[in-house]
Every structure is written in structure tokens, then in C-alpha cells.
N, C-alpha and C. Protein backbone atom coordinates (compact mmCIF):
# COMPACT_ATOMS: atom_id res chain seq x y z
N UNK A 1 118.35 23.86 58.60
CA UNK A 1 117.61 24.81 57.78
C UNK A 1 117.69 24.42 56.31
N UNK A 2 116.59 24.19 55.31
CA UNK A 2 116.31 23.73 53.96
C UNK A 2 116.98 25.30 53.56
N UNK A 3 117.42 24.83 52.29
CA UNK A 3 118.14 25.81 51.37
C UNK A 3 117.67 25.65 49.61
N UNK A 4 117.54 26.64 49.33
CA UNK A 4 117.25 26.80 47.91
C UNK A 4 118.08 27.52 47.00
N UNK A 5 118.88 27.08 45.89
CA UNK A 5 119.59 27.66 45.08
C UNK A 5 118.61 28.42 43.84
N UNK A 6 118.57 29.29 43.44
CA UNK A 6 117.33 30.27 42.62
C UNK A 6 118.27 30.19 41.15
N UNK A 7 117.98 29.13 40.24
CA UNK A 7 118.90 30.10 38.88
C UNK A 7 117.64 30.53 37.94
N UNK A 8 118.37 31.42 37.47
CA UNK A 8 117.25 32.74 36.90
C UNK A 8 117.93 33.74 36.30
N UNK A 9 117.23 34.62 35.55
CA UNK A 9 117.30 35.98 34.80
C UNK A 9 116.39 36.88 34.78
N UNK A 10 116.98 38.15 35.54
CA UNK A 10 116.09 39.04 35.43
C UNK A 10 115.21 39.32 33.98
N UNK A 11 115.50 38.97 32.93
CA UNK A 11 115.26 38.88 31.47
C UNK A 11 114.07 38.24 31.30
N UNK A 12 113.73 37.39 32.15
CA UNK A 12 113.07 36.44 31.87
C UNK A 12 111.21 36.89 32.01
N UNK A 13 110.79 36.65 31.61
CA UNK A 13 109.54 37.50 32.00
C UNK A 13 108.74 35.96 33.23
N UNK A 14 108.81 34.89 33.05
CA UNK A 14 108.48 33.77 33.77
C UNK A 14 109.23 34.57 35.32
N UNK A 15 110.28 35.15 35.37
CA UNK A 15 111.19 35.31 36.40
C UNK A 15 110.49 36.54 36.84
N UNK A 16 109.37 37.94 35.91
CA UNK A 16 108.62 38.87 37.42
C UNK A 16 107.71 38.03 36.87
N UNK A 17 106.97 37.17 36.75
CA UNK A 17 105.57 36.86 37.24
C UNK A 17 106.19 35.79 38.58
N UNK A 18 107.37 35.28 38.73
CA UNK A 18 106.92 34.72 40.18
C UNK A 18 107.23 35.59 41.51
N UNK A 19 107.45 37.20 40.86
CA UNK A 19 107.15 38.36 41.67
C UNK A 19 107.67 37.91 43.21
N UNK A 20 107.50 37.73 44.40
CA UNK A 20 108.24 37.41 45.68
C UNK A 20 107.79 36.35 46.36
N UNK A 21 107.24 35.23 45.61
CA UNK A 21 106.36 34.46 46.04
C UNK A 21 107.46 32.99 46.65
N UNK A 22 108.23 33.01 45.97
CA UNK A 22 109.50 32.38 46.54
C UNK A 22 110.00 32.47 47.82
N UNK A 23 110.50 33.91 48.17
CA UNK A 23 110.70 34.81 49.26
C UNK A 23 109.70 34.18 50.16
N UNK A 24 108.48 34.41 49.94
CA UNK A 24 107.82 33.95 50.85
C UNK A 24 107.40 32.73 51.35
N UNK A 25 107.47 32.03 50.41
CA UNK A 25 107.71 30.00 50.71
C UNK A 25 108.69 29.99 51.53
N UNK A 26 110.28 30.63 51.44
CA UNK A 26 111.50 30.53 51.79
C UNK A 26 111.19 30.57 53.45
N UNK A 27 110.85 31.89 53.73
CA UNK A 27 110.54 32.66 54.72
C UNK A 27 109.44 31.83 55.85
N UNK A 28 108.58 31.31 55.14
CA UNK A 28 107.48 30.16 55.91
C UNK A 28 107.94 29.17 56.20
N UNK A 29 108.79 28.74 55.52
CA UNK A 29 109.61 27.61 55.93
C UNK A 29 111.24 27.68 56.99
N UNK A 30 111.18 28.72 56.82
CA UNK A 30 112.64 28.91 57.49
C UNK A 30 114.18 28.72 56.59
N UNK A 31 113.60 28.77 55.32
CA UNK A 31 114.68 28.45 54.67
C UNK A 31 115.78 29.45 53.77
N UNK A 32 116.78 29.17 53.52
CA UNK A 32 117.50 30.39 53.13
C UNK A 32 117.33 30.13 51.31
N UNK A 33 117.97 31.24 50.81
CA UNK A 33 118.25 31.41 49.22
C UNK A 33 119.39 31.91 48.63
N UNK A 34 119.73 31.26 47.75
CA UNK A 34 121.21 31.86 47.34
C UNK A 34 120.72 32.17 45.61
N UNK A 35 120.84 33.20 45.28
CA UNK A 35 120.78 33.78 43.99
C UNK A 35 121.47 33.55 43.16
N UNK A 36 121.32 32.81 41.87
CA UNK A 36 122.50 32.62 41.34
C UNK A 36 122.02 32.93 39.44
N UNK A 37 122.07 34.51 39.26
CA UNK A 37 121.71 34.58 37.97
C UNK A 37 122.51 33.95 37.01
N UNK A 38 122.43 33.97 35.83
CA UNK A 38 122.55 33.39 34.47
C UNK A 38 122.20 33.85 33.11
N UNK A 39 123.09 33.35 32.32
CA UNK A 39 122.38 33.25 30.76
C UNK A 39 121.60 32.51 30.35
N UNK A 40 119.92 32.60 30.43
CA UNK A 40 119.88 32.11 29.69
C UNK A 40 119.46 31.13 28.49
N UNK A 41 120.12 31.96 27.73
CA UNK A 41 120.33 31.18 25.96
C UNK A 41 121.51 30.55 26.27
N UNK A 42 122.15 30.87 27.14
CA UNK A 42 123.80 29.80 27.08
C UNK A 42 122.48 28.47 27.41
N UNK A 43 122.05 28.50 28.81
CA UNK A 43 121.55 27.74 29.32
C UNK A 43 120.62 26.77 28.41
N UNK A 44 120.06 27.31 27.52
CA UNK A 44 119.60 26.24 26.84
C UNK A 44 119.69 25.95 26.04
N UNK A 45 120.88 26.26 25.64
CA UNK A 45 121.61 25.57 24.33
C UNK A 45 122.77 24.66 24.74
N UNK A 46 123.12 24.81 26.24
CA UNK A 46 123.68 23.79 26.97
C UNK A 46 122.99 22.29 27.62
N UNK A 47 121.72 22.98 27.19
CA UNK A 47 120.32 21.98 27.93
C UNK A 47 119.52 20.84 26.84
N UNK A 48 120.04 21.37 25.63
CA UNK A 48 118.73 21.21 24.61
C UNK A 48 117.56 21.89 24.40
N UNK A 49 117.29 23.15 24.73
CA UNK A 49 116.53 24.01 24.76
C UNK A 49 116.69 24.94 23.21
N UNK A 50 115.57 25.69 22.99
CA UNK A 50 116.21 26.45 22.10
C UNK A 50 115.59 28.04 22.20
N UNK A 51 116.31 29.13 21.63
CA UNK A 51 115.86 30.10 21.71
C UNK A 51 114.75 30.84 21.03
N UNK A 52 113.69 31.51 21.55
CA UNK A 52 112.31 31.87 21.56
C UNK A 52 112.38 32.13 19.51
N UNK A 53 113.63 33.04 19.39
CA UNK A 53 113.04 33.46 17.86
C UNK A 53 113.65 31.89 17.07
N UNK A 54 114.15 30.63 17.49
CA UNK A 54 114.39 29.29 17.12
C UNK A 54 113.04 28.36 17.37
N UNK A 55 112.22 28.86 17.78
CA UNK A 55 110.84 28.23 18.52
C UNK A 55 110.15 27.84 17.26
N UNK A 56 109.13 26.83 17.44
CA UNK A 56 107.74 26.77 16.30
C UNK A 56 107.02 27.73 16.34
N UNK A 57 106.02 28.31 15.43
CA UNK A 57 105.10 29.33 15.84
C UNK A 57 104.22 28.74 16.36
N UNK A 58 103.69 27.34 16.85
CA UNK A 58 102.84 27.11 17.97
C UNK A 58 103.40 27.39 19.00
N UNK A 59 104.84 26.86 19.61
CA UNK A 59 105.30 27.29 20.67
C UNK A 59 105.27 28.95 21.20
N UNK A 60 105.63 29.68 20.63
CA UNK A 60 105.55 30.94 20.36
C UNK A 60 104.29 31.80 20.97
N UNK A 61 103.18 30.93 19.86
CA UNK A 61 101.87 31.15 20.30
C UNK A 61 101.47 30.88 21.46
N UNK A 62 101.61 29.73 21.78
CA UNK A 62 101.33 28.93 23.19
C UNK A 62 101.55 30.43 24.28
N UNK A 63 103.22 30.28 23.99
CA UNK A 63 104.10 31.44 25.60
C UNK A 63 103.46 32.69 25.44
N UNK A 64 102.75 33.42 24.50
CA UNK A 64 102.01 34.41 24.81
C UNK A 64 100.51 34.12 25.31
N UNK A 65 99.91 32.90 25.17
CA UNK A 65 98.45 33.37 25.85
C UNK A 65 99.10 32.58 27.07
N UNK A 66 99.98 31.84 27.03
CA UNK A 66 100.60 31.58 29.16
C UNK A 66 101.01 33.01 29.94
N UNK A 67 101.30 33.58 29.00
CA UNK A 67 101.82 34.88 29.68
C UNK A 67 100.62 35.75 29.75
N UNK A 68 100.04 35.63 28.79
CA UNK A 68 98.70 36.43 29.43
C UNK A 68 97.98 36.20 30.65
N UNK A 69 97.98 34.99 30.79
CA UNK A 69 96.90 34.10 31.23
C UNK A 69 97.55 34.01 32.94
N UNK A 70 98.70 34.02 33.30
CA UNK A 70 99.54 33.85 34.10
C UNK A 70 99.00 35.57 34.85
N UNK A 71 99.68 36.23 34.03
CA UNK A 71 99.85 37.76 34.31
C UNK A 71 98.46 38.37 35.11
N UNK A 72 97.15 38.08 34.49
CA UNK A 72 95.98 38.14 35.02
C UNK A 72 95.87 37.53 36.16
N UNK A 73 96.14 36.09 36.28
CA UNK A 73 95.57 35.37 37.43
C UNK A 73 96.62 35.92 38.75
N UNK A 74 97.23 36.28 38.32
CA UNK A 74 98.34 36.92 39.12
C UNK A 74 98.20 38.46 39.38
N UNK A 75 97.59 38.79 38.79
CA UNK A 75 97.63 40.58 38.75
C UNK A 75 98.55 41.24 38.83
N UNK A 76 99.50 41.30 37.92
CA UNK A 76 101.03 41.49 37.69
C UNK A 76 100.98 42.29 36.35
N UNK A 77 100.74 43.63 35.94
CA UNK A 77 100.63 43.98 34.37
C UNK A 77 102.06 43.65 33.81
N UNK A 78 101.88 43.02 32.84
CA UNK A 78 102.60 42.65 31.74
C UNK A 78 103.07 43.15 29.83
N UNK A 79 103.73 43.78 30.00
CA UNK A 79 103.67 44.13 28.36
C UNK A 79 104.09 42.94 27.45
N UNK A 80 103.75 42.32 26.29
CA UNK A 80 103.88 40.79 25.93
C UNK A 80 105.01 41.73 24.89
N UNK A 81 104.91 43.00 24.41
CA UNK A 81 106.44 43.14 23.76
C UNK A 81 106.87 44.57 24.41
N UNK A 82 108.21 44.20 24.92
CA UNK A 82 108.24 45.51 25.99
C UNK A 82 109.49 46.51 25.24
N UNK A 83 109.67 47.37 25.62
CA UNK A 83 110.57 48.63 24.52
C UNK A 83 111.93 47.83 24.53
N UNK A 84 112.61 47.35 25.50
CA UNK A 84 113.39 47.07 25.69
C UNK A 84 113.71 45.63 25.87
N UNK A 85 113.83 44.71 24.73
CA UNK A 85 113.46 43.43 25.08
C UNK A 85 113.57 42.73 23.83
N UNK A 86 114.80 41.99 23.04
CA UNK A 86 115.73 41.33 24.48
C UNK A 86 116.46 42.23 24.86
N UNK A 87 117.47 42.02 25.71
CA UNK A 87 118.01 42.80 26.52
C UNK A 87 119.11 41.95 27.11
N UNK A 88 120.09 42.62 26.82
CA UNK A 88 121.82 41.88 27.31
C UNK A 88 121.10 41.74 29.14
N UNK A 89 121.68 40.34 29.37
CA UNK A 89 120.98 39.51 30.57
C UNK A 89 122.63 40.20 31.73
N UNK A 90 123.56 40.62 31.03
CA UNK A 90 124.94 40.43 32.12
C UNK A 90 124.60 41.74 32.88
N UNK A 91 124.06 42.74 32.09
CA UNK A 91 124.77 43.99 33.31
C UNK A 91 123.66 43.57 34.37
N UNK A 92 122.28 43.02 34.73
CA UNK A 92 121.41 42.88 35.91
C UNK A 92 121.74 41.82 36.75
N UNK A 93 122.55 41.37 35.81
CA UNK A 93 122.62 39.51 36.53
C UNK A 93 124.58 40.34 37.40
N UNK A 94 124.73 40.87 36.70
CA UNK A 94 126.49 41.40 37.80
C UNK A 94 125.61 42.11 39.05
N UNK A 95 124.86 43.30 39.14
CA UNK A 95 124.12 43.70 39.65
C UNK A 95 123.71 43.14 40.82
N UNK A 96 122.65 42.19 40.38
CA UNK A 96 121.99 40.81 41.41
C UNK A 96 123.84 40.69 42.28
N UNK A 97 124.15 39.92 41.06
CA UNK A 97 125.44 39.03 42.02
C UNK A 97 126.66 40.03 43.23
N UNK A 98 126.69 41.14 42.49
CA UNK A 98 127.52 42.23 43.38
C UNK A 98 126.52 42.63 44.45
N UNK A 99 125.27 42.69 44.58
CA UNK A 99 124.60 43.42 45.63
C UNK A 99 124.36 42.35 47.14
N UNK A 100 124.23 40.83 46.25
CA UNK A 100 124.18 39.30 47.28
C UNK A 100 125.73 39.56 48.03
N UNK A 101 126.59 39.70 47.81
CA UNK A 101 127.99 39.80 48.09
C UNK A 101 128.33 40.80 48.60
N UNK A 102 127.51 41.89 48.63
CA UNK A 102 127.72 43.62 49.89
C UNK A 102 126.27 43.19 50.86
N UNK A 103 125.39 42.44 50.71
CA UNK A 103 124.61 42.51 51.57
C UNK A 103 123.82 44.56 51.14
N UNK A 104 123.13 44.05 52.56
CA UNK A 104 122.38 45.18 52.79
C UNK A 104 120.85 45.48 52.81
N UNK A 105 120.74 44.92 51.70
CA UNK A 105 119.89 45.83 51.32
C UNK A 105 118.13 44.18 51.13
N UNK A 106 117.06 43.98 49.96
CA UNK A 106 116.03 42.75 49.50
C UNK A 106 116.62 42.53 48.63
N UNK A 107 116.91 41.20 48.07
CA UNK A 107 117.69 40.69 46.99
C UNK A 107 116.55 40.14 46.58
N UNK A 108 115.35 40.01 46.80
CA UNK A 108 114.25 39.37 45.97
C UNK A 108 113.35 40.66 45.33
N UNK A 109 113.65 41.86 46.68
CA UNK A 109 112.94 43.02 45.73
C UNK A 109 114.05 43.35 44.52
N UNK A 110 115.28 43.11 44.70
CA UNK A 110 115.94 43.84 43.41
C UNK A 110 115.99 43.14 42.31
N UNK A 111 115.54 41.60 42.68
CA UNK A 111 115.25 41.03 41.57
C UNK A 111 113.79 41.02 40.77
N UNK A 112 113.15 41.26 41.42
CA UNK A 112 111.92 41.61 40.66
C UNK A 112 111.49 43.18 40.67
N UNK A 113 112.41 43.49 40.83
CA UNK A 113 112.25 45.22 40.43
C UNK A 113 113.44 45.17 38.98
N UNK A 114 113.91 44.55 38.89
CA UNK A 114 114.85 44.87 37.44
C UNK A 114 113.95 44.10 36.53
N UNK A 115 113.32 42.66 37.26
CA UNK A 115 112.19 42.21 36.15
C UNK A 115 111.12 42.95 35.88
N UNK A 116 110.64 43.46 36.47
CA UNK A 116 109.27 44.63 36.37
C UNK A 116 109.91 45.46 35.97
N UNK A 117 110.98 46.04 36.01
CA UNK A 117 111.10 47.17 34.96
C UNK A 117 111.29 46.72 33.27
N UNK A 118 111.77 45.54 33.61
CA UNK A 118 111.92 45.11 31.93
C UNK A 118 110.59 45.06 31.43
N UNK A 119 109.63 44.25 32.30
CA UNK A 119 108.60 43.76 31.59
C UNK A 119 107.18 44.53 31.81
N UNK A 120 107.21 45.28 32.92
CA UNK A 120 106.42 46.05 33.24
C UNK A 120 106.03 47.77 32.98
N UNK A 121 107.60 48.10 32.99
CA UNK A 121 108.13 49.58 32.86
C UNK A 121 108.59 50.08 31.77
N UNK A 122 108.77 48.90 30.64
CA UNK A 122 109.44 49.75 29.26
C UNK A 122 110.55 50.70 30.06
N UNK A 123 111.33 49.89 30.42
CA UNK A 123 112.68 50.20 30.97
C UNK A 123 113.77 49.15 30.66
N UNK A 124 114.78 49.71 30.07
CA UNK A 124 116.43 49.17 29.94
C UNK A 124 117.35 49.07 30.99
N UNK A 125 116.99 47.36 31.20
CA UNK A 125 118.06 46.29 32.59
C UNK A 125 119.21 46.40 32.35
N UNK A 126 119.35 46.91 31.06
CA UNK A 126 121.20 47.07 31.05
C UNK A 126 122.00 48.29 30.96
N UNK A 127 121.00 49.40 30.88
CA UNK A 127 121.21 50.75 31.19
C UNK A 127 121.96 50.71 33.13
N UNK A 128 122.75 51.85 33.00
CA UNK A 128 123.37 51.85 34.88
C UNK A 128 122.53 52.65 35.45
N UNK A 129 121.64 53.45 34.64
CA UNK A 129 121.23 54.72 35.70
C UNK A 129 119.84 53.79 35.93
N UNK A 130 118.94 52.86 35.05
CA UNK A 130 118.25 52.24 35.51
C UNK A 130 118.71 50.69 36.34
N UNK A 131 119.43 50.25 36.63
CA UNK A 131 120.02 49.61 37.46
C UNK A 131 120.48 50.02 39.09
N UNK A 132 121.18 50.94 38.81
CA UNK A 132 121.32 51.94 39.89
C UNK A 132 119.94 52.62 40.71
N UNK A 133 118.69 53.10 39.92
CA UNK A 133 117.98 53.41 40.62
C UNK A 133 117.09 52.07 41.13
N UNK A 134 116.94 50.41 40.31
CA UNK A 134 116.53 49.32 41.13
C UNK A 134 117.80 49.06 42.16
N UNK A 135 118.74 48.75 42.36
CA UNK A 135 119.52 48.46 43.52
C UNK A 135 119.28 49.65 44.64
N UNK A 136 118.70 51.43 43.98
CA UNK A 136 118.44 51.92 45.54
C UNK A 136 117.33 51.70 46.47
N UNK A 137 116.12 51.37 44.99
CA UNK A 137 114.99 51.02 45.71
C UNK A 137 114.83 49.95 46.33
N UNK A 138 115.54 48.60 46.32
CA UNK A 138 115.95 47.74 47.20
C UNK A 138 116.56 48.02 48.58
N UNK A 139 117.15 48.74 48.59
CA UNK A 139 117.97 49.16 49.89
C UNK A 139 119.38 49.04 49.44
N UNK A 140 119.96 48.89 48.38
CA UNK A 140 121.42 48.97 48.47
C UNK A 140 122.26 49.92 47.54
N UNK A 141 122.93 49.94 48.18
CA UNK A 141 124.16 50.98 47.27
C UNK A 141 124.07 51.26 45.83
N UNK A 142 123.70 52.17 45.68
CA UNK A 142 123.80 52.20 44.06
C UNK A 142 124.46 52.37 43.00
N UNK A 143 125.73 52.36 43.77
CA UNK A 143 126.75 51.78 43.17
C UNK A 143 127.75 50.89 43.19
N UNK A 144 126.93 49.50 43.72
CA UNK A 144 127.85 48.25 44.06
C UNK A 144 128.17 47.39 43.03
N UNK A 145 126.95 47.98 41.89
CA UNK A 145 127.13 47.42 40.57
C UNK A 145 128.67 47.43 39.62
N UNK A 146 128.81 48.18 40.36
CA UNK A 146 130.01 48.95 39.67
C UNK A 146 130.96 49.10 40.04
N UNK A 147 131.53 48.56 41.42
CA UNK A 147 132.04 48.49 42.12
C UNK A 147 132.38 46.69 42.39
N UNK A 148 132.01 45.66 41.31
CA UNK A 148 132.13 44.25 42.00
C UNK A 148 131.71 43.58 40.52
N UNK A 149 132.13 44.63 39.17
CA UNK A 149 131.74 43.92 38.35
C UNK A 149 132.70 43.30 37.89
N UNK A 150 134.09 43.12 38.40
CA UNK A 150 134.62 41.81 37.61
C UNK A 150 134.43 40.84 38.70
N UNK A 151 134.52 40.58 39.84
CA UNK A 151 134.06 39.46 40.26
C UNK A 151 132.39 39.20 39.75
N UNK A 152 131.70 40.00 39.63
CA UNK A 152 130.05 39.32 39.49
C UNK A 152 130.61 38.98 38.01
N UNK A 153 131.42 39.34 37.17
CA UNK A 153 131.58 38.45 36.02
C UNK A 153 131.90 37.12 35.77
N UNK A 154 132.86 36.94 36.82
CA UNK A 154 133.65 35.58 37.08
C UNK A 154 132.42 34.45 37.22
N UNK A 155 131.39 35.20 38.27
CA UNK A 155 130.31 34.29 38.89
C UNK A 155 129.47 34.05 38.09
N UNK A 156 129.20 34.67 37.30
CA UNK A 156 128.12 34.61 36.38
C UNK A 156 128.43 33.70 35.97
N UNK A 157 129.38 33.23 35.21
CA UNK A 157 130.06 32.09 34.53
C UNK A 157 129.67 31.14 34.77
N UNK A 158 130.37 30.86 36.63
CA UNK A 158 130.38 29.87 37.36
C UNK A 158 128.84 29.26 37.99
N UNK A 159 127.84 30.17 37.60
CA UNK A 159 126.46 30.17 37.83
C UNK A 159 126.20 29.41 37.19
N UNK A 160 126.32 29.70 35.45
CA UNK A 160 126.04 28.68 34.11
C UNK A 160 126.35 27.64 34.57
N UNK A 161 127.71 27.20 34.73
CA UNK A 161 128.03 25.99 34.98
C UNK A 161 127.42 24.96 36.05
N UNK A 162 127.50 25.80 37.12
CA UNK A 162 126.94 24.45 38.09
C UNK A 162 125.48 24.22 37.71
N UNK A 163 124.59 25.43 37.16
CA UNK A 163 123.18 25.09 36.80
C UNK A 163 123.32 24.22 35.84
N UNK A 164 124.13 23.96 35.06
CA UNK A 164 124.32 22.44 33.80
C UNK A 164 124.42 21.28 34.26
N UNK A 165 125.73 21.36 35.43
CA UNK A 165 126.11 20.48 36.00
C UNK A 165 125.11 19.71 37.11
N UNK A 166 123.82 20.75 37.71
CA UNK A 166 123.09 20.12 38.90
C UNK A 166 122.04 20.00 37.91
N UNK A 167 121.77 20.06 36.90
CA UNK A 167 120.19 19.59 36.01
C UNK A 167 119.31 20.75 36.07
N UNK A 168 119.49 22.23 36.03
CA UNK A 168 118.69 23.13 35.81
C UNK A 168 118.72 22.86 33.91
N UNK A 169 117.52 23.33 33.31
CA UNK A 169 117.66 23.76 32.14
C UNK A 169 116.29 24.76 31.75
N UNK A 170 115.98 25.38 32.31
CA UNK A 170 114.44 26.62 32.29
C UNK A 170 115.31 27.73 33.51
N UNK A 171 114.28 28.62 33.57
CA UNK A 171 114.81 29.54 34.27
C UNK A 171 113.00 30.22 34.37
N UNK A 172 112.35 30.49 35.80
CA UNK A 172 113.45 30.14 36.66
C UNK A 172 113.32 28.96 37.33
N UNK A 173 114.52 28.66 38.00
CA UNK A 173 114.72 26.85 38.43
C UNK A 173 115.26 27.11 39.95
N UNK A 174 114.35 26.44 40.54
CA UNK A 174 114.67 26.47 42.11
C UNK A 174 115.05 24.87 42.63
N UNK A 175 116.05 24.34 42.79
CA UNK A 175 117.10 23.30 43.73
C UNK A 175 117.28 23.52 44.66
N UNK A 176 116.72 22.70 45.50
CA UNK A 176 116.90 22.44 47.21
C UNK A 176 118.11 21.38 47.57
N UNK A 177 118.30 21.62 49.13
CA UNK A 177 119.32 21.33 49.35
C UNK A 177 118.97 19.47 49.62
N UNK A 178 118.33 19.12 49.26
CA UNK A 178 118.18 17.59 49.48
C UNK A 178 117.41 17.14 47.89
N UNK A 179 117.89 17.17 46.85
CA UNK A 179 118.03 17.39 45.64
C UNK A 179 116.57 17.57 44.51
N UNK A 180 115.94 17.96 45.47
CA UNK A 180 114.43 18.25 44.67
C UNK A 180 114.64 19.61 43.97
N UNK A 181 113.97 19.41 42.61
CA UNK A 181 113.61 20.54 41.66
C UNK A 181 112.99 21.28 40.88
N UNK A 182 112.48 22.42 41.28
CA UNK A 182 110.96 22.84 40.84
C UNK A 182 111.84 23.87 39.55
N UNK A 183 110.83 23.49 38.47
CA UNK A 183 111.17 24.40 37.16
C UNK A 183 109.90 25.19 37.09
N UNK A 184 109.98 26.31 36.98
CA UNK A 184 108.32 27.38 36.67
C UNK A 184 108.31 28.12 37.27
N UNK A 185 107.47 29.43 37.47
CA UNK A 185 107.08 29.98 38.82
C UNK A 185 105.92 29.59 39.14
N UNK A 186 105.22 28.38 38.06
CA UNK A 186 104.06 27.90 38.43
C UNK A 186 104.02 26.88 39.26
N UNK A 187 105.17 26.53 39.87
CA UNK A 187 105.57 25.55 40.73
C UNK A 187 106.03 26.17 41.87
N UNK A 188 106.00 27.25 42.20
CA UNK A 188 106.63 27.73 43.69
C UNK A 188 105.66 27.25 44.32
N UNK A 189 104.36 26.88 44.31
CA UNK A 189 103.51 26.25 45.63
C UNK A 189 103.47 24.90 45.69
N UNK A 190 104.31 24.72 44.87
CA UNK A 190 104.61 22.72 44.69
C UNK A 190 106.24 22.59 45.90
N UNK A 191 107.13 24.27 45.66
CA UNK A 191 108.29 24.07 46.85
C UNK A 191 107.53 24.48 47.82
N UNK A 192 106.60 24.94 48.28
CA UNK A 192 106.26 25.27 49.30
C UNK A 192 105.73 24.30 49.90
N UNK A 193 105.03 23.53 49.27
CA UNK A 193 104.43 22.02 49.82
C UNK A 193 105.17 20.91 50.62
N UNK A 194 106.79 21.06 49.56
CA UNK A 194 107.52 20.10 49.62
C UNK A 194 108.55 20.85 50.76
N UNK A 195 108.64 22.08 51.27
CA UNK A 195 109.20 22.30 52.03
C UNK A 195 108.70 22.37 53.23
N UNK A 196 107.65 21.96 53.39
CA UNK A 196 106.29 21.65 54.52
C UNK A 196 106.51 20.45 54.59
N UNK A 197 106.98 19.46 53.80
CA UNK A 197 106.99 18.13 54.06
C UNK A 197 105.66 17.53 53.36
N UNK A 198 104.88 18.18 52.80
CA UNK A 198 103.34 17.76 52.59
C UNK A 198 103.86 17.26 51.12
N UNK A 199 104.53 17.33 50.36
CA UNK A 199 104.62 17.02 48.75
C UNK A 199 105.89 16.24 48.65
């Protein structure tokens, strides 16, 4: 069975426009996913990357008509500045990581339900009572967050790291288990290809 490591941030607005489309490559293929959120600004300042308000104002410019332009062809509403945003990346990313580790419940709906609320809902990912109500609408405990946040701290860490160490530097970044690596969510039908064997 092909395997895909997911590093990502609910923060990320690239991370709800590829909304469950992953999930479903995964799923067509028979393949599993292991979630492994992150920082990140660690991440790309570990990468050579730099952060959005460090950007050119062409760059800048550019990521808002992609995000427009994305959001439409996708039919995904998007707010390009949302109430809450930026937004401390740890309390969703412990969240993610404590809820993968109790099971239970869609770990791809709870990840794009904390992204759609950031980017969609003018809702705060690092608030508990909005955290708590995405981990119930997933199916899980709504309070596992809270219940597993010093280990999902530890991991978080250890997330950064191996994503440095295996050549992630974007988010989000999907690594398969035979060392291919798709950066975008404009590339999930490039893993889907390649997990067909066709790419």
C-alpha cells in the first residue's frame, strides 16, 4: 500500500483550497496518510523561504489574484483578508496531531474544517471553543485537544524537523513513500496520476 506523509497548516489558506481532494486521490488509490502539521514560518526560514509580510509587493500581488483565481475555479469562498489572520498555527496543528493519535473520528474533515473556518468563517483556529466545535464536527472528542497537548507539542516539533530533513519547504507538501514530491494543492492531480502509475 503507497503512503503519503501530508506536511501542512491549517493556517495556510493554499491548505482549505485543496479542501479533501487529497483524501480522495489517497482513497482511489488505496493509499494511506499520515498528518503531520507544522510551522510554517519556522519552515521557511529553515528552507530559504520568506515570510508573506518579508515578500516583494509583486509577490504579494501575484498570491492574491492565485488565490482568487484558485478559489473560483474551485468553488471554495474565500476571504483574501480574514478577521482572524495570522493566527498562532500551534493550538490547530496540537489539535490535528492529538485527534490522529485518539483516532475516531475524519482527520481530513478536521483539517479543512479548521482551514475553512480560518479562511472561510472569520473564525479564530486558536480559540478552544472554536477548535472544539471543528474536532466535534469531524467526529471526535472535543476534548482531545486538551487532553494530548503536551505530547501534540513534542510532535509538532518533530514534524518541523523531519519536513527539513526529507526536502519539504511550502506547505502544503505531500511525500510518498517511494520518494516523490508534490508541493501545491495544485498538484494533488499530478499525486494522483503518479499514484496510478500514469505520471
Amino acid at each position: 500500500m503507497a503512503h503519503i506523509d501530508y506536511f501542512f497548516s491549517a493556517v495556510s489558506p493554499f491548505v482549505y483550497l485543496a479542501g479533501q481532494r487529497l483524501e480522495a486521490a489517497a482513497a482511489e488509490a488505496g493509499a494511506s496518510i499520515s498528518y503531520k502539521p507544522l510551522d510554517p514560518s519556522q519552515l521557511f526560514a529553515r528552507t530559504g523561504g520568506q515570510a508573506l509580510a518579508e515578500r516583494h509587493a509583486s509577490r504579494k500581488a501575484y498570491r492574491l489574484q492565485e488565490l482568487t483565481r484558485q478559489s473560483r475555479k474551485l468553488g471554495l469562498a474565500l476571504n483574501l483578508q480574514p478577521a482572524f489572520w495570522p493566527v498562532n498555527p500551534a493550538p490547530s496543528a496540537y489539535a490535528i496531531i492529538s485527534a490522529q493519535a485518539a483516532g475516531g473520528g475524519d482527520l481530513g474533515a478536521l483539517v479543512h474544517g479548521l482551514a475553512r473556518a480560518c479562511w472561510a468563517e472569520n473564525r479564530n483556529i486558536a480559540d478552544d471553543e472554536v477548535i472544539a466545535d471543528c474536532l466535534a464536527a469531524a467526529g471526535f472528542d472535543p476534548m482531545v485537544a486538551q487532553r494530548g497537548m503536551l505530547s501534540a507539542a513534542e510532535t509538532y516539533g518533530v514534524n518541523l524537523e523531519e519536513a527539513v530533513s526529507r526536502g519539504a519547504f511550502g506547505v502544503p507538501f505531500y511525500i510518498l513513500d517511494d520518494g516523490a514530491c508534490f508541493w501545491g494543492q495544485d498538484h494533488i492531480e499530478d499525486l494522483g496520476l503518479h499514484l496510478a502509475g500514469k505520471l
